[in-house]
N, C-alpha and C. Protein backbone atom coordinates (compact mmCIF):
# COMPACT_ATOMS: atom_id res chain seq x y z
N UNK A 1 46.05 -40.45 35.00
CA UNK A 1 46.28 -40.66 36.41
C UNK A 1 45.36 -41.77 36.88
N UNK A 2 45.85 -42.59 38.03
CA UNK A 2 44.68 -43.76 38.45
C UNK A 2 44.02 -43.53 38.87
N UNK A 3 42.57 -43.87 39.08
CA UNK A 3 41.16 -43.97 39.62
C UNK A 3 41.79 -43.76 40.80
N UNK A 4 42.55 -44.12 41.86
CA UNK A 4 42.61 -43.98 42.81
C UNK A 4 42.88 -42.75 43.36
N UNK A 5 43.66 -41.85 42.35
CA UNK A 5 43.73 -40.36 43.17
C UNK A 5 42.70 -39.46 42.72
N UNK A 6 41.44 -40.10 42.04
CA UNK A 6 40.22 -39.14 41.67
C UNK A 6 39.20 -39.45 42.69
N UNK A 7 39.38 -38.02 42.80
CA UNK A 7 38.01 -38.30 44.28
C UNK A 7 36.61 -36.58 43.63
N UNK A 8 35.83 -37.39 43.72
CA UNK A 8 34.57 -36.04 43.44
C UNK A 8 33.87 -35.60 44.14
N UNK A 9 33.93 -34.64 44.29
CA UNK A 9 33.41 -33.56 45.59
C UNK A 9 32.15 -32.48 44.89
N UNK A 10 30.90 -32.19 45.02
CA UNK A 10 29.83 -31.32 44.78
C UNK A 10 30.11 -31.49 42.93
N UNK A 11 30.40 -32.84 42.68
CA UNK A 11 29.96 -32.07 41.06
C UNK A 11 31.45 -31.80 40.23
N UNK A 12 32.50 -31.70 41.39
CA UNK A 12 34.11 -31.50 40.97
C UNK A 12 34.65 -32.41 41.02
N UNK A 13 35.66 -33.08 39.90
CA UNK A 13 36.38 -33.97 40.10
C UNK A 13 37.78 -33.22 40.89
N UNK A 14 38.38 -33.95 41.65
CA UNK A 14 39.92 -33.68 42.84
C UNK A 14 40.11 -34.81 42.57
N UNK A 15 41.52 -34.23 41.98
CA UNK A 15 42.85 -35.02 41.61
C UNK A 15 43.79 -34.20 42.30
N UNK A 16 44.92 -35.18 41.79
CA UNK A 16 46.44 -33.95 42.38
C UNK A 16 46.25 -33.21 41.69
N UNK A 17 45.96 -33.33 40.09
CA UNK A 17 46.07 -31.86 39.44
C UNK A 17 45.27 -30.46 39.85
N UNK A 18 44.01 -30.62 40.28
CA UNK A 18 43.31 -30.13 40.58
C UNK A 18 43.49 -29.52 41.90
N UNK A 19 44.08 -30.59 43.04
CA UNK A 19 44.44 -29.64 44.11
C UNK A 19 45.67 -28.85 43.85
N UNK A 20 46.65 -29.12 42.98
CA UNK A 20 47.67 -28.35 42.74
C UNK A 20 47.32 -26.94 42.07
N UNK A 21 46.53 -27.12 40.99
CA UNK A 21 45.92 -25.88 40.50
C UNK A 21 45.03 -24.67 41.56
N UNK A 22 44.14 -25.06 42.53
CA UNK A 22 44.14 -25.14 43.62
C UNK A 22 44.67 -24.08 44.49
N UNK A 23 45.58 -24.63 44.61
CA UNK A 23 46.41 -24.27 45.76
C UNK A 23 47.56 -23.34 44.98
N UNK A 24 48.26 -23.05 44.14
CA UNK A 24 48.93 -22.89 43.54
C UNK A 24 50.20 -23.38 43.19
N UNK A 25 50.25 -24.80 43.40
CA UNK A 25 51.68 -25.28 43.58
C UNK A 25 52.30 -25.73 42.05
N UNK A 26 53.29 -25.27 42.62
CA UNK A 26 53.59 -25.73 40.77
C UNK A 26 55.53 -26.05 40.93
N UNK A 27 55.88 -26.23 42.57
CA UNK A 27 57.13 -26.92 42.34
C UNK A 27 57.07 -28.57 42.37
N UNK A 28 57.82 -29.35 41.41
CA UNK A 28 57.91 -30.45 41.23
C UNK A 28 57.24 -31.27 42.27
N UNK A 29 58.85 -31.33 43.87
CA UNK A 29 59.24 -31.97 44.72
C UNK A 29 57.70 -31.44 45.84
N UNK A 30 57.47 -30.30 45.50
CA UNK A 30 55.87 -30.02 46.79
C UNK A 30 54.81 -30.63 46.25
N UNK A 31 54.70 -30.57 44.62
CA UNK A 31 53.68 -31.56 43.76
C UNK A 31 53.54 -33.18 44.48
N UNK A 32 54.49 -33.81 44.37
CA UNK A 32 54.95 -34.92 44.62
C UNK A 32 54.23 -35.40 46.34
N UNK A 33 55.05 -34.28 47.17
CA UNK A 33 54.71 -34.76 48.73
C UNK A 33 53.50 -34.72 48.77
N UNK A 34 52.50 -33.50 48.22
CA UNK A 34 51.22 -33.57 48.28
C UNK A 34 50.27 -34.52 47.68
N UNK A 35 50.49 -35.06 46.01
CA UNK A 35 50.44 -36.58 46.20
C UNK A 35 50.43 -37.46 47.21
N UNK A 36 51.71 -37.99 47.48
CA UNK A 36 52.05 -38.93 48.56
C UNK A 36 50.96 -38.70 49.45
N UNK A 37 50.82 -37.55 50.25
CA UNK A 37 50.01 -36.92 51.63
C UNK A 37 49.10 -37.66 51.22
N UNK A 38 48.26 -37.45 50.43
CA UNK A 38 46.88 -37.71 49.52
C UNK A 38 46.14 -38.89 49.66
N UNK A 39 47.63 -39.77 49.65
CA UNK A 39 47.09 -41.49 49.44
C UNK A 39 48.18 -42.19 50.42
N UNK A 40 48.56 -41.62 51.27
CA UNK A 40 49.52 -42.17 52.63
C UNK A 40 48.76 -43.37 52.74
N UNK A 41 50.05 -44.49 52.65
CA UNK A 41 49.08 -45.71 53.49
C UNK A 41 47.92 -46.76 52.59
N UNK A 42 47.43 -45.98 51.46
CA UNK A 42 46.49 -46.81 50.94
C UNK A 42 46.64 -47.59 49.75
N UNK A 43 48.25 -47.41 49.46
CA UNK A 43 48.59 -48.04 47.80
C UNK A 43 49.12 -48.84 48.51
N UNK A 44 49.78 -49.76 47.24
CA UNK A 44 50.59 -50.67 47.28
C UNK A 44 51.56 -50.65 48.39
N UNK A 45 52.64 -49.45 48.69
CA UNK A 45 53.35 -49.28 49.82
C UNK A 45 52.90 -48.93 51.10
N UNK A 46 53.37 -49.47 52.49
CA UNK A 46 53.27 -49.07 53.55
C UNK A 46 53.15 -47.99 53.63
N UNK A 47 52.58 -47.15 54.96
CA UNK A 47 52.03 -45.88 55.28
C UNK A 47 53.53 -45.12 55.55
N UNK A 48 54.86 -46.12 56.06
CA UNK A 48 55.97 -45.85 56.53
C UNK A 48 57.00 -45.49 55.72
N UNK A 49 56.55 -46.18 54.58
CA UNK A 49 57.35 -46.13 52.51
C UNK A 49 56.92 -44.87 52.51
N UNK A 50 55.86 -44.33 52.53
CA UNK A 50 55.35 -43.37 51.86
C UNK A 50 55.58 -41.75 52.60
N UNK A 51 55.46 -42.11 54.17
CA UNK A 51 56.20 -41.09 54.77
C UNK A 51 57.15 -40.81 54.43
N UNK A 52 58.18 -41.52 54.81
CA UNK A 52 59.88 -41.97 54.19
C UNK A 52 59.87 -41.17 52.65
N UNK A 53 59.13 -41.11 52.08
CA UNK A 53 59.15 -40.73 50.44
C UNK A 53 58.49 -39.27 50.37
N UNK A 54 57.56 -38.79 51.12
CA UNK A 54 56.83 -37.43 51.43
C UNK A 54 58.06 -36.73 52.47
N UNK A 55 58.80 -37.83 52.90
CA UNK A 55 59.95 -36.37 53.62
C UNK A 55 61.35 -36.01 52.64
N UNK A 56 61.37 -37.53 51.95
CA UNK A 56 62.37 -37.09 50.73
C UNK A 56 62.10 -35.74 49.81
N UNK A 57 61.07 -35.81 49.06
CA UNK A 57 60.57 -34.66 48.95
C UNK A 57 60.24 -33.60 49.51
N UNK A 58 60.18 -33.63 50.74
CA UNK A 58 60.21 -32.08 51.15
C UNK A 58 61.61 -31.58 51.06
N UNK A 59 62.52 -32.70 51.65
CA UNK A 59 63.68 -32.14 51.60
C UNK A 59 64.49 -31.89 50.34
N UNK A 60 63.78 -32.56 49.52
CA UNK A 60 64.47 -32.04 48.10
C UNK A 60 63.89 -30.32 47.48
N UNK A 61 62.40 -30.25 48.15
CA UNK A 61 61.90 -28.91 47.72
C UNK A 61 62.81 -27.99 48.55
N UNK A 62 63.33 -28.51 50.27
CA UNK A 62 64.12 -27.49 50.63
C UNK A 62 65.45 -27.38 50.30
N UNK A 63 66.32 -28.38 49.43
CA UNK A 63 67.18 -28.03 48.78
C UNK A 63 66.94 -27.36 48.19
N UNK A 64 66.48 -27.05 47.01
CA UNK A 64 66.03 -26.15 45.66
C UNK A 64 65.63 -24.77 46.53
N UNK A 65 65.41 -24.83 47.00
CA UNK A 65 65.05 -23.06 47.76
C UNK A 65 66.13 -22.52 47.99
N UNK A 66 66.86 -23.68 48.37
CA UNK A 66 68.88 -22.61 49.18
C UNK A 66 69.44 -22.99 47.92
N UNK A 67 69.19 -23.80 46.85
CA UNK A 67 69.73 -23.47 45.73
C UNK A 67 69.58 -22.58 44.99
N UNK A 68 68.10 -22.13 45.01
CA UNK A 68 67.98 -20.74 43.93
C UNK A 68 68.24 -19.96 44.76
N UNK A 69 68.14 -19.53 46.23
CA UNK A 69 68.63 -18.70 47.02
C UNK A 69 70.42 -18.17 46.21
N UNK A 70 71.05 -19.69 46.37
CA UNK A 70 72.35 -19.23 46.01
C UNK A 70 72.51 -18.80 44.53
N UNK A 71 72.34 -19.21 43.73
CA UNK A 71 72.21 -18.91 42.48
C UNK A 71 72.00 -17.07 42.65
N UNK A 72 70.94 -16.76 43.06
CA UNK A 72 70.95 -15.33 43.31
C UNK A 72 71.50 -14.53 43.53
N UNK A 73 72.38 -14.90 44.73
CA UNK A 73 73.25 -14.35 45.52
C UNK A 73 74.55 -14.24 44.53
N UNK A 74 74.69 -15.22 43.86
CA UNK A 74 76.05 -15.56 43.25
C UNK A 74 75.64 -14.38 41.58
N UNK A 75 74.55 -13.94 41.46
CA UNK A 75 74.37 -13.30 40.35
C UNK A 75 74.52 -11.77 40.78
N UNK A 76 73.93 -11.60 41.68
CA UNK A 76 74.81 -10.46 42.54
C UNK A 76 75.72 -10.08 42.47
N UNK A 77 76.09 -10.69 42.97
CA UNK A 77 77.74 -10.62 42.91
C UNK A 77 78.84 -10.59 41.79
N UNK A 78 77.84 -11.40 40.46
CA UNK A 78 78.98 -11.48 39.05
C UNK A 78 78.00 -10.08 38.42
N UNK A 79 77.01 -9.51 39.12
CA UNK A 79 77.39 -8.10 38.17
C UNK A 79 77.92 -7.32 39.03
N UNK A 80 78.24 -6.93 39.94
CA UNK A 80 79.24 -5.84 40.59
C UNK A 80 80.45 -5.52 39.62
């Protein structure tokens, strides 16, 4: 990962991995936005790219929720 998303705090290195471990996140698309969040604004892309790209991803994590939602529902239903 680049120097740029390592930041050290008391002795700890914080990365994404580290806040993900953290926090407990472990879906792809919430991995991702929390990245983005992380370094809004300070890479290569505009602060406005990167919003634009942290809401893509949310909305892709909230697809996948009403997708496994349905998936569920639909398993339900094929064992009756």
């Amino acid at each position: 990962m680049d120097d740029h998303y390592k930041v050290e705090y008391k002795g700890v290195r914080f990365d994404p991995y580290r806040v993900a471990d953290v926090y407990d996140i472990i879906n792809g698309a919430q991995f991702q936005a929390m990245k983005k969040i992380l370094r809004a604004g300070r890479g290569a892309k505009s602060l406005e790219q990167d919003i634009d790209e942290i809401i893509e991803a949310c909305q892709r994590w909230k697809q996948m929720i009403r997708e496994d939602k349905d998936v569920v529902c639909r398993m339900r239903v094929y064992r009756k």
